[in-house]
Protein backbone atom coordinates (compact mmCIF):
# COMPACT_ATOMS: atom_id res chain seq x y z
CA UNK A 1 -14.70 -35.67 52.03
CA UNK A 2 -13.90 -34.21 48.63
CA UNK A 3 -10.68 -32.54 48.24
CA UNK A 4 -11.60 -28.63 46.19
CA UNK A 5 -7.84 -27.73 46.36
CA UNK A 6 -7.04 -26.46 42.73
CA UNK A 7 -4.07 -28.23 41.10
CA UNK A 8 -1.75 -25.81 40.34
CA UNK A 9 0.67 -26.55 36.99
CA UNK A 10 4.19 -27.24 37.30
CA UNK A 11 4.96 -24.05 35.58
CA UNK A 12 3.88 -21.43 38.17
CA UNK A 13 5.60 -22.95 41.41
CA UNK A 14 9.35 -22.08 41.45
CA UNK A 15 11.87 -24.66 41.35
CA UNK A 16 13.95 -26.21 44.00
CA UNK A 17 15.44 -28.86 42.23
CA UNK A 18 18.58 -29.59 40.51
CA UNK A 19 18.06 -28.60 36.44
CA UNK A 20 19.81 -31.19 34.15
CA UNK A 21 23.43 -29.68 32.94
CA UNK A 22 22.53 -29.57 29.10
CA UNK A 23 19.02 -28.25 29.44
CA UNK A 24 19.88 -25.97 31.43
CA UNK A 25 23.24 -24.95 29.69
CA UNK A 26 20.97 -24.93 26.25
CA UNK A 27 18.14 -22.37 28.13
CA UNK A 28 20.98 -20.40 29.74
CA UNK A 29 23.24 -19.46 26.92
CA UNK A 30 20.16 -19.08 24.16
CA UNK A 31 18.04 -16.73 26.50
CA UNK A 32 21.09 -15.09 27.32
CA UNK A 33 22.72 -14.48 23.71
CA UNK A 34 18.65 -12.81 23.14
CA UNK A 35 19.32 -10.60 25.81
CA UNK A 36 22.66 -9.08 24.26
CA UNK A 37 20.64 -8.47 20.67
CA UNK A 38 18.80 -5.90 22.13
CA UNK A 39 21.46 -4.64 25.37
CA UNK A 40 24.75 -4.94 23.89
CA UNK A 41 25.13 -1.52 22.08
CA UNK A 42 24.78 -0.08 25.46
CA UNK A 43 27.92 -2.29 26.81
CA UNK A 44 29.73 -1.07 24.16
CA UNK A 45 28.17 2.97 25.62
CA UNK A 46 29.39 2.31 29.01
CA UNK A 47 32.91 0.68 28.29
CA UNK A 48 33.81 4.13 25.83
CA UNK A 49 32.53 6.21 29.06
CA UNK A 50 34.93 4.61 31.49
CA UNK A 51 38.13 4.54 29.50
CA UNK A 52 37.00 7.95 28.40
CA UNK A 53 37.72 9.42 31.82
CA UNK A 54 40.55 7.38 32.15
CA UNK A 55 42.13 9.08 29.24
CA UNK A 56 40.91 13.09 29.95
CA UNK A 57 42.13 12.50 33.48
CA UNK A 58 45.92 11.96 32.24
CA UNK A 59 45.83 14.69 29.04
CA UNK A 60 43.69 16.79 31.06
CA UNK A 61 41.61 16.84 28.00
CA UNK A 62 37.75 17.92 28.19
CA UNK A 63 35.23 14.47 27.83
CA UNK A 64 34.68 14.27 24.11
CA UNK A 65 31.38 11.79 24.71
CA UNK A 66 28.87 12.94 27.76
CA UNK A 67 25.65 11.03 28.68
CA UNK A 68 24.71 7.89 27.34
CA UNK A 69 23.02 9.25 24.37
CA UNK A 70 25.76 11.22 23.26
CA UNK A 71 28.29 8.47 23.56
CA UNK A 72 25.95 6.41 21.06
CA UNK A 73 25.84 8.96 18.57
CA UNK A 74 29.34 9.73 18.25
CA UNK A 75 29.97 5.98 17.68
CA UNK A 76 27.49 5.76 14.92
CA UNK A 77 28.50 9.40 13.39
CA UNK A 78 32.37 8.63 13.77
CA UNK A 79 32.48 4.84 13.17
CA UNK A 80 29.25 3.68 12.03
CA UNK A 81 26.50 2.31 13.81
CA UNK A 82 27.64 -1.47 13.79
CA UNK A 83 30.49 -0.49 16.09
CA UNK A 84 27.68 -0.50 18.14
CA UNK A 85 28.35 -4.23 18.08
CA UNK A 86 32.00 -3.85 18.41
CA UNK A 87 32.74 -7.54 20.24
CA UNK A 88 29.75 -9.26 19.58
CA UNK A 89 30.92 -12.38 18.92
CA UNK A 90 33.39 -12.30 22.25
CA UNK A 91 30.38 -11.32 24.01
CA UNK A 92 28.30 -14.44 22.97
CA UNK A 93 31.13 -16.55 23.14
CA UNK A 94 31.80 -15.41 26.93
CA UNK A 95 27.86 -16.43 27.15
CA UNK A 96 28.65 -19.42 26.09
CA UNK A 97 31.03 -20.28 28.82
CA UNK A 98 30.14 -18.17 31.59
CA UNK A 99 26.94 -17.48 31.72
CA UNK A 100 26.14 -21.47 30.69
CA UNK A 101 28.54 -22.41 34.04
CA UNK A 102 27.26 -19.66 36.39
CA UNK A 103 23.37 -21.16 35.98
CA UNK A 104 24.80 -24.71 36.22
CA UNK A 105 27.07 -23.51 39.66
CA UNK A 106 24.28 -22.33 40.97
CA UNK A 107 22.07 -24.60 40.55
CA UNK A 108 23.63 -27.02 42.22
CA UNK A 109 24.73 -24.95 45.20
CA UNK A 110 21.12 -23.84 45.36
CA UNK A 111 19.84 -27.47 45.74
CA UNK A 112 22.18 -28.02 48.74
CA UNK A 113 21.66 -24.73 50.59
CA UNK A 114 17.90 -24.75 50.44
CA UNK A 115 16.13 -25.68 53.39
CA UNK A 116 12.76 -26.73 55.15
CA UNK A 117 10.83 -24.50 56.79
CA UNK A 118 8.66 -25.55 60.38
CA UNK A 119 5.85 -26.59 57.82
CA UNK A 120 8.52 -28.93 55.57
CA UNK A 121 8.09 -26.09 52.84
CA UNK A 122 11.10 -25.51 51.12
CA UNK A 123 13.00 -22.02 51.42
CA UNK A 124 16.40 -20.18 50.04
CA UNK A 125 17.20 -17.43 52.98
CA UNK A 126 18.96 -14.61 52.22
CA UNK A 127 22.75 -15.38 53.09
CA UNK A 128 22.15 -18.52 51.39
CA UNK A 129 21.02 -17.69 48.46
CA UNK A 130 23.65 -14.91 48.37
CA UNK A 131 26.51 -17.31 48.86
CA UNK A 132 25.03 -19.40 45.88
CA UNK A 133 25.22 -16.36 43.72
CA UNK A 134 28.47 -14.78 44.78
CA UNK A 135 30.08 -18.19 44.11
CA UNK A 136 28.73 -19.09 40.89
CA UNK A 137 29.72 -16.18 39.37
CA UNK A 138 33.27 -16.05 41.02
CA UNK A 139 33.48 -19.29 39.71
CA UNK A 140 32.61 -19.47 36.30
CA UNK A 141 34.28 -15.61 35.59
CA UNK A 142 37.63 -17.42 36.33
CA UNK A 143 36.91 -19.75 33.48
CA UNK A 144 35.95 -17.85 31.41
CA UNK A 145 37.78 -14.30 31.67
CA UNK A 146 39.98 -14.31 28.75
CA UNK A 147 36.98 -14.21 27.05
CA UNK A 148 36.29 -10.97 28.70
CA UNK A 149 39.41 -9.49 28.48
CA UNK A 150 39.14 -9.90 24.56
CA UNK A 151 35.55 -8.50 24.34
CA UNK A 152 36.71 -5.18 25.89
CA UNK A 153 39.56 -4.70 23.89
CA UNK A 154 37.45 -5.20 20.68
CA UNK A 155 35.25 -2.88 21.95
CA UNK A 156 37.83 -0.20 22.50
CA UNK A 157 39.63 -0.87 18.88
CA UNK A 158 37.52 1.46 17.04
CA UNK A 159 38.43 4.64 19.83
CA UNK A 160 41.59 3.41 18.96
CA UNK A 161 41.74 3.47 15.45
CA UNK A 162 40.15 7.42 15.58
CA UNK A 163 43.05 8.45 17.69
CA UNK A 164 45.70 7.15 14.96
CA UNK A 165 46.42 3.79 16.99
CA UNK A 166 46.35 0.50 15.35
CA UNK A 167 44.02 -2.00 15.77
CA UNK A 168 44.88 -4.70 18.34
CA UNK A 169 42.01 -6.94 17.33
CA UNK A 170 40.98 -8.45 14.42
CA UNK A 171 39.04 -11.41 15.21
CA UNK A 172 38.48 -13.90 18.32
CA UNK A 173 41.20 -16.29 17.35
CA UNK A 174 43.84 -13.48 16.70
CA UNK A 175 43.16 -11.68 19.98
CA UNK A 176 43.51 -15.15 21.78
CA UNK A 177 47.35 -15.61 19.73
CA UNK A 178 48.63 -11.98 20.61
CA UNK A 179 47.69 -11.47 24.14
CA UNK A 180 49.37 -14.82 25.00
CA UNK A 181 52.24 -13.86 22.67
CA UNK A 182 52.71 -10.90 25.04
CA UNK A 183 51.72 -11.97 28.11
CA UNK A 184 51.19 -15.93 28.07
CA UNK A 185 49.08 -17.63 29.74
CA UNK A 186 49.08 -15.27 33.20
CA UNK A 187 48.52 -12.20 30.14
CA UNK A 188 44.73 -14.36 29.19
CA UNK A 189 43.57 -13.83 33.03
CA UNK A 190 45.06 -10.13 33.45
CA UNK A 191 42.36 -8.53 35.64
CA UNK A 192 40.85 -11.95 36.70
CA UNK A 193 40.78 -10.67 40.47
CA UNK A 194 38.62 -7.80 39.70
CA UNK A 195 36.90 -9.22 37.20
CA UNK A 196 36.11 -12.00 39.16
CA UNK A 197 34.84 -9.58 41.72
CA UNK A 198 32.72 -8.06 39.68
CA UNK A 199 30.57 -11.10 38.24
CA UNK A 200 30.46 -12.23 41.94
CA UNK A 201 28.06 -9.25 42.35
CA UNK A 202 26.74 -9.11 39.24
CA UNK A 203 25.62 -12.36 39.83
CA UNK A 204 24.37 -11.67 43.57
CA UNK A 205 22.20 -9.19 41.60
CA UNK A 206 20.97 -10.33 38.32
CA UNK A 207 20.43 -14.46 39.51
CA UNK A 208 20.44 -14.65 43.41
CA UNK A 209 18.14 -11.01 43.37
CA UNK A 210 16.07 -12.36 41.53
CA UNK A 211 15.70 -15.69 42.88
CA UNK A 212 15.00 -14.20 46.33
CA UNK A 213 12.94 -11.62 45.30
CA UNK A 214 10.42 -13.70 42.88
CA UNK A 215 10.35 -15.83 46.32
CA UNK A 216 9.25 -12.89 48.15
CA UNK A 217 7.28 -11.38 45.58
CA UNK A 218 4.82 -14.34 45.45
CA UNK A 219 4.09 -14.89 48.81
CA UNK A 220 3.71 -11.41 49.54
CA UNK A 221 1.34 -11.16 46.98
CA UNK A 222 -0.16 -14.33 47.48
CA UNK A 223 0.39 -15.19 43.69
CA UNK A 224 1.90 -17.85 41.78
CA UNK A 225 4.82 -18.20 39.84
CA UNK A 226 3.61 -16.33 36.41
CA UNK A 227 4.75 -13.54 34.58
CA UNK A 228 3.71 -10.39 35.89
CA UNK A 229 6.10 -12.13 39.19
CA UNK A 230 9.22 -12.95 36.27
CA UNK A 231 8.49 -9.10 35.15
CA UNK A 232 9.18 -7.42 38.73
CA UNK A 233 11.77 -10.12 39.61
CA UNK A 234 13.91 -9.31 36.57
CA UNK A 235 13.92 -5.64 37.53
CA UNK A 236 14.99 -5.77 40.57
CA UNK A 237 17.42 -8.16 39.68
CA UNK A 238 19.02 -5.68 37.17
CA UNK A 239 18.74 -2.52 39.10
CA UNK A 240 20.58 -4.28 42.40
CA UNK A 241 22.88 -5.67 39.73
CA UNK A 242 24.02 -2.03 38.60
CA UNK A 243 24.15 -0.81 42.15
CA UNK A 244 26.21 -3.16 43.34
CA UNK A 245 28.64 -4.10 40.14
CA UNK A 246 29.40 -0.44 38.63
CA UNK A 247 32.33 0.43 40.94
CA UNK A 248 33.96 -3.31 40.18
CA UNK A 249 33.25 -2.64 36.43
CA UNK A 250 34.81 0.63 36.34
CA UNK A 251 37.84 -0.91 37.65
CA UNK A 252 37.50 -3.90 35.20
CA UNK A 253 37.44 -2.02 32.24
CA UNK A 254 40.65 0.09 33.32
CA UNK A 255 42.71 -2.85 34.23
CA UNK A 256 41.85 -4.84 30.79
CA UNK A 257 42.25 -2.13 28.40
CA UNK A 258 45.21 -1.00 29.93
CA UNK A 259 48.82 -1.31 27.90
CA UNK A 260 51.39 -3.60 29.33
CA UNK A 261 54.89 -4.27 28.72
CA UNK A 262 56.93 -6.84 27.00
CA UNK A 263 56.29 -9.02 30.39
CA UNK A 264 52.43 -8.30 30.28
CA UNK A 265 52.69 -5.87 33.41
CA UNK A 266 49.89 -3.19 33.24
CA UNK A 267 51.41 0.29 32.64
CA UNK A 268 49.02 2.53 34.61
CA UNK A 269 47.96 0.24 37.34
CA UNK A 270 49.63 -2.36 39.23
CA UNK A 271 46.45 -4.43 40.80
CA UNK A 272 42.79 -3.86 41.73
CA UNK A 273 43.85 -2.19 44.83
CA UNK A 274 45.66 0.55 42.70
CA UNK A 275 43.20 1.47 40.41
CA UNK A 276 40.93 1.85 43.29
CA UNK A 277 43.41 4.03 44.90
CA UNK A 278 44.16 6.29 41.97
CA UNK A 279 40.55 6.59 40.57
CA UNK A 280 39.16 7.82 43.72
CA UNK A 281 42.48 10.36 44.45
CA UNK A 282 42.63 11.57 40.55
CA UNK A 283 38.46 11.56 39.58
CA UNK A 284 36.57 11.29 42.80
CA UNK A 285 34.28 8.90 44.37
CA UNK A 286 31.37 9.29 42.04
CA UNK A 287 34.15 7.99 39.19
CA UNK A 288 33.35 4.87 40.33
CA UNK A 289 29.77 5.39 39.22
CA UNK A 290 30.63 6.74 35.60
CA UNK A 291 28.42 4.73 33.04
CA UNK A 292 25.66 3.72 35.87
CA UNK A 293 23.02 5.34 33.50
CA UNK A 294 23.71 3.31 30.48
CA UNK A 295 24.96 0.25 32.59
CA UNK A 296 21.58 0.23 34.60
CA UNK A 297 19.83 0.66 31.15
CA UNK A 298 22.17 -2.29 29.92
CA UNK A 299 21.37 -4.98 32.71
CA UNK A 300 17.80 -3.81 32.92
CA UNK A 301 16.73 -4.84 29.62
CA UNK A 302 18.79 -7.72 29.68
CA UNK A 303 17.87 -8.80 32.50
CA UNK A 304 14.30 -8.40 31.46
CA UNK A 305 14.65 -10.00 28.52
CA UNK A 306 17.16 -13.18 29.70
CA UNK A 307 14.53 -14.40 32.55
CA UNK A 308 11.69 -13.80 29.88
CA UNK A 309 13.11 -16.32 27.61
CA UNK A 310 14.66 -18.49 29.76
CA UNK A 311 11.56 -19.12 32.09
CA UNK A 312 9.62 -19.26 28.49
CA UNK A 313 11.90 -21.89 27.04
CA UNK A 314 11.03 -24.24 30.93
CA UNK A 315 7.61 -23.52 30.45
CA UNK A 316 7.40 -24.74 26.86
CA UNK A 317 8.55 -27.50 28.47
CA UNK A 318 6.38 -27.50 31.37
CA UNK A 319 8.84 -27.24 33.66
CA UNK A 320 8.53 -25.30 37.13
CA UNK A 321 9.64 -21.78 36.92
CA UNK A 322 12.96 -20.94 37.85
């Protein structure tokens, strides 16, 4: 009897196998440093709108920036528009370490927690595949989070700068020699609890979201792995990333900008817990949501744009889709 089933090409079934560590580190880091060209400026947006608040909360000052928009143009009016870019190269050099090591964590946890359905088919459920996210990105954060630490601060140097403080950082390598100077080597991972936190759900939302939803997604709609599936996946994956992240990056911000003293203690907060504490009793509860607008509009696009290229790059290659 002859077999009419239709072949279909490696590229449209999602994966469930272990990616090589180079290739995937390669696709990882280059789809993600494309994402930034286009998102970053609106990192830089939300960062200014956090420690803004932080600042007109203790000199009961009125916000000088409000709304996305306007926090954009005053940083172009008042500093130029490449401040815009303010940390650039921290941010693609965090890329280049965590966002290489959270695909590669993942990866491999993925390959052990997925299962066989009553058919044999292969399947990630839920709790699995939120484990596999939450992990990875716990993981490779605590790697990489002096890298972090460094980006925001060379975000914040131009505010800085305007209020008649000097500049903390003048390059990577600099910021790297003066925070350990001051703090040592416990002063690179200041806020690493948080921070770790933070990529732990940023990472349930922008990798394990959509993972689980492009799953969903195609057998709901009976489809294949192509790219109208990619397009819907990645925006889900960056809206539940905002939703669930914001509060923990609020918190992350304050904590890393902070000053410390000659031991590298922070001087307004002493932990996570604290900030928590004090943001919620001094600003309110929707504090922690300060910045969702242009954070949302951040991880959207970048979202958007980081699965684009990356499943691109596998299906040059004709690879399965992620």
């Amino acid at each position: 009897m002859e077999d009419n089933r239709i072949e279909i090409p490696p590229c449209f079934v999602s994966t469930n196998k272990k990616t090589p560590f180079l290739e995937l580190y390669v696709t990882s880091v280059i789809a993600a440093i494309t994402g930034e060209t286009i998102a970053y400026p609106f990192d830089v947006c939300k960062t200014r709108m956090h420690i803004q608040g932080e600042i007109a909360s203790k000199t009961a000052t009125p916000l000088k920036y409000r709304g996305m928009f306007g926090t954009a143009l005053g940083i172009a009016r008042e500093e130029g528009v490449l401040k815009l870019y303010g940390g650039l190269t921290a941010m693609m050099l965090r890329h280049s370490t965590f966002t290489g090591l959270k695909m590669f964590f993942y990866d491999n946890l993925r390959e052990v927690m997925v299962t066989n359905d009553a058919e044999g088919k292969p399947q990630l459920g839920f709790l699995r595949g939120a484990f596999c996210g939450m992990t990875a990105g716990a993981l490779a954060n605590i790697l990489s989070s002096p890298v972090d630490l460094i980006k925001i601060q060379m975000q914040m140097d131009g505010k800085r700068q305007l209020m008649g403080e000097p500049a903390r950082i003048k390059n990577i390598f600099q910021a790297f020699g003066s925070i350990y100077s001051v703090g040592g080597i416990p002063g690179l991972w200041k806020g690493t609890v948080i921070n770790a936190t933070r990529a732990a759900l940023v990472t349930l939302g922008d990798l394990s979201a959509y993972d689980l939803s492009k799953r969903q997604l195609m057998i709901l709609l009976n489809s294949p792995d192509n790219r109208l599936i990619q397009f819907m996946g990645a925006m889900i994956a960056g809206f539940t990333s905002a939703v669930l992240s914001t509060p923990a990056d609020v918190v992350k911000s304050r904590i890393m900008n902070q000053p410390t003293d000659e031991k590298g203690r922070g001087l307004h907060y002493k932990g996570t817990i604290d900030c928590f504490t004090k943001l919620y009793r001094d600003e309110g509860f929707f504090a922690m949501y300060k910045g969702f607008m242009p954070y949302w509009l951040r991880v959207g696009p970048w979202a958007l744009v980081f699965w684009t290229t990356f499943e691109q790059i596998r299906r040059f290659r004709g690879d399965e889709g992620y």
